[in-house]
Protein backbone atom coordinates (compact mmCIF):
# COMPACT_ATOMS: atom_id res chain seq x y z
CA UNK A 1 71.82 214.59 23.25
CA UNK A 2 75.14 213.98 24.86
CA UNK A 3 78.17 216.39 24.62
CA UNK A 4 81.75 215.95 25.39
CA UNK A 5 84.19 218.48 24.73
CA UNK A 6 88.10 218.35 24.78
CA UNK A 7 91.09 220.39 24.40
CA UNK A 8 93.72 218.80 22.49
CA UNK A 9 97.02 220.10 21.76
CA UNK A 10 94.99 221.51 18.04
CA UNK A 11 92.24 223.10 19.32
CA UNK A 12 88.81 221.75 21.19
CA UNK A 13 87.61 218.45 19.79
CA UNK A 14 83.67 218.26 20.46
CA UNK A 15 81.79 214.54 20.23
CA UNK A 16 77.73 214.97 20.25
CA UNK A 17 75.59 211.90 20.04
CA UNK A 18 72.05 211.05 20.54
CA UNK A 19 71.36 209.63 23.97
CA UNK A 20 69.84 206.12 21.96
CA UNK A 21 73.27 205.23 19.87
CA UNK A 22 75.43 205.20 22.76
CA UNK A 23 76.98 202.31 23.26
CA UNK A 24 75.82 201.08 19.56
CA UNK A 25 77.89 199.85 16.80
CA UNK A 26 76.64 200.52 13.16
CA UNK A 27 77.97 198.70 10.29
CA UNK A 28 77.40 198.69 6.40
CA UNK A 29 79.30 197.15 3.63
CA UNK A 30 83.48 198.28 4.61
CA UNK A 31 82.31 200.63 7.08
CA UNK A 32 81.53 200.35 10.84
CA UNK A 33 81.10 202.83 13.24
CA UNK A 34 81.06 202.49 16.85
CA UNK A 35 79.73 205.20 19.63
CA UNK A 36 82.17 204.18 22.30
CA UNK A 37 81.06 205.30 25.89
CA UNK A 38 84.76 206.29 25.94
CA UNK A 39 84.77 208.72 22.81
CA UNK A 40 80.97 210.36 23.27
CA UNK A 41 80.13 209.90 27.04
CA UNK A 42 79.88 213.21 28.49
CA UNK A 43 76.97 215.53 29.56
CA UNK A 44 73.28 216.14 28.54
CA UNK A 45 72.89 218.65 26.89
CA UNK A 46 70.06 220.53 24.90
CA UNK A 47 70.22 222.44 21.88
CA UNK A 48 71.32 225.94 23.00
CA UNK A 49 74.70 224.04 24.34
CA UNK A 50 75.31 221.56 21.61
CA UNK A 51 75.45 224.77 19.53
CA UNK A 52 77.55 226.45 21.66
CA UNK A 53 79.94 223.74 21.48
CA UNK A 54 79.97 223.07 17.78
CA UNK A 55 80.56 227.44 17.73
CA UNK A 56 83.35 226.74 19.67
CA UNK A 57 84.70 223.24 18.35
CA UNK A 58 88.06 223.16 15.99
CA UNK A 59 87.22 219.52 15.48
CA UNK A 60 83.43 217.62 16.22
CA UNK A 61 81.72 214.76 15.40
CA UNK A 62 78.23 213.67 15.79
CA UNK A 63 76.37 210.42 15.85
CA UNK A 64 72.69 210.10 15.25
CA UNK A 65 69.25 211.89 14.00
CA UNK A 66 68.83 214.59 15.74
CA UNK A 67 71.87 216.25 16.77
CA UNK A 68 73.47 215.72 13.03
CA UNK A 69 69.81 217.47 11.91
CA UNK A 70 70.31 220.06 14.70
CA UNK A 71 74.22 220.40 13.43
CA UNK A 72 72.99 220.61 9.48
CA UNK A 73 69.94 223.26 10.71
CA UNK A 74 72.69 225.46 12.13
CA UNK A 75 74.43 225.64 9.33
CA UNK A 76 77.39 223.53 10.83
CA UNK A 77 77.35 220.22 8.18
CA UNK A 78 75.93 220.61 5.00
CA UNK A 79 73.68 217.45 4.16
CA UNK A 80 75.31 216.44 1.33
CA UNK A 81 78.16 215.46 3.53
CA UNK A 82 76.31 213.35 6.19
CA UNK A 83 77.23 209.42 6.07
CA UNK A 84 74.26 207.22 6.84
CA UNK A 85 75.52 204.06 8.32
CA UNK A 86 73.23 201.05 9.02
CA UNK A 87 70.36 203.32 10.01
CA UNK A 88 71.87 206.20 11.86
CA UNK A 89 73.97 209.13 10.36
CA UNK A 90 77.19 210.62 10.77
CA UNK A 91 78.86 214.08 10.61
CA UNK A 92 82.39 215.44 11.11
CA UNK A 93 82.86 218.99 11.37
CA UNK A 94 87.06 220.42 10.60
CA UNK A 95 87.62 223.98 10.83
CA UNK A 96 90.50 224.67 8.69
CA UNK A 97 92.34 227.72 9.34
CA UNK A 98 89.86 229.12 11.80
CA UNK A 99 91.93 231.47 14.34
């Protein structure tokens, strides 16, 4: 998985995606989603610190299998809320409220 984490002037915004949707656009029906290098490029990163980040995260999204199963596991997405787009899935995580 790939993590990329930044402060923004509401809190720390955290992208996760699995290493084999970088770069990939998904589309299906109105919606298209694309895992810009720009948005999700970051560092590797196993489980232990894509946890840590979504802990930490005000804001996150995540592209792909396994770190939206890792995110729903965690109790961080529930699956009812996942998007499946053209193959792949999506989760955004928005704590409201949370300091």
């Amino acid at each position: 998985m790939i993590i990329r984490e930044r402060e923004t002037p509401k809190g720390l915004l955290v992208s996760v995606c699995d290493r084999d949707v970088l770069g990939e656009t998904f589309s299906e029906g109105d919606v298209s989603l694309t895992v810009t290098e720009e948005f999700y490029a970051g560092e590797e990163a196993d489980e232990d610190r894509v946890v840590d980040g979504l802990a930490r995260a005000t804001v996150a999204n995540l592209v792909g299998e396994r770190c939206v199963a890792l995110a729903i596991d965690r109790g961080f997405v529930e699956e009812g809320n996942v998007l499946e787009v053209d193959g792949t899935v999506h989760a955004q995580l928005l704590w409201l409220n949370r300091f």
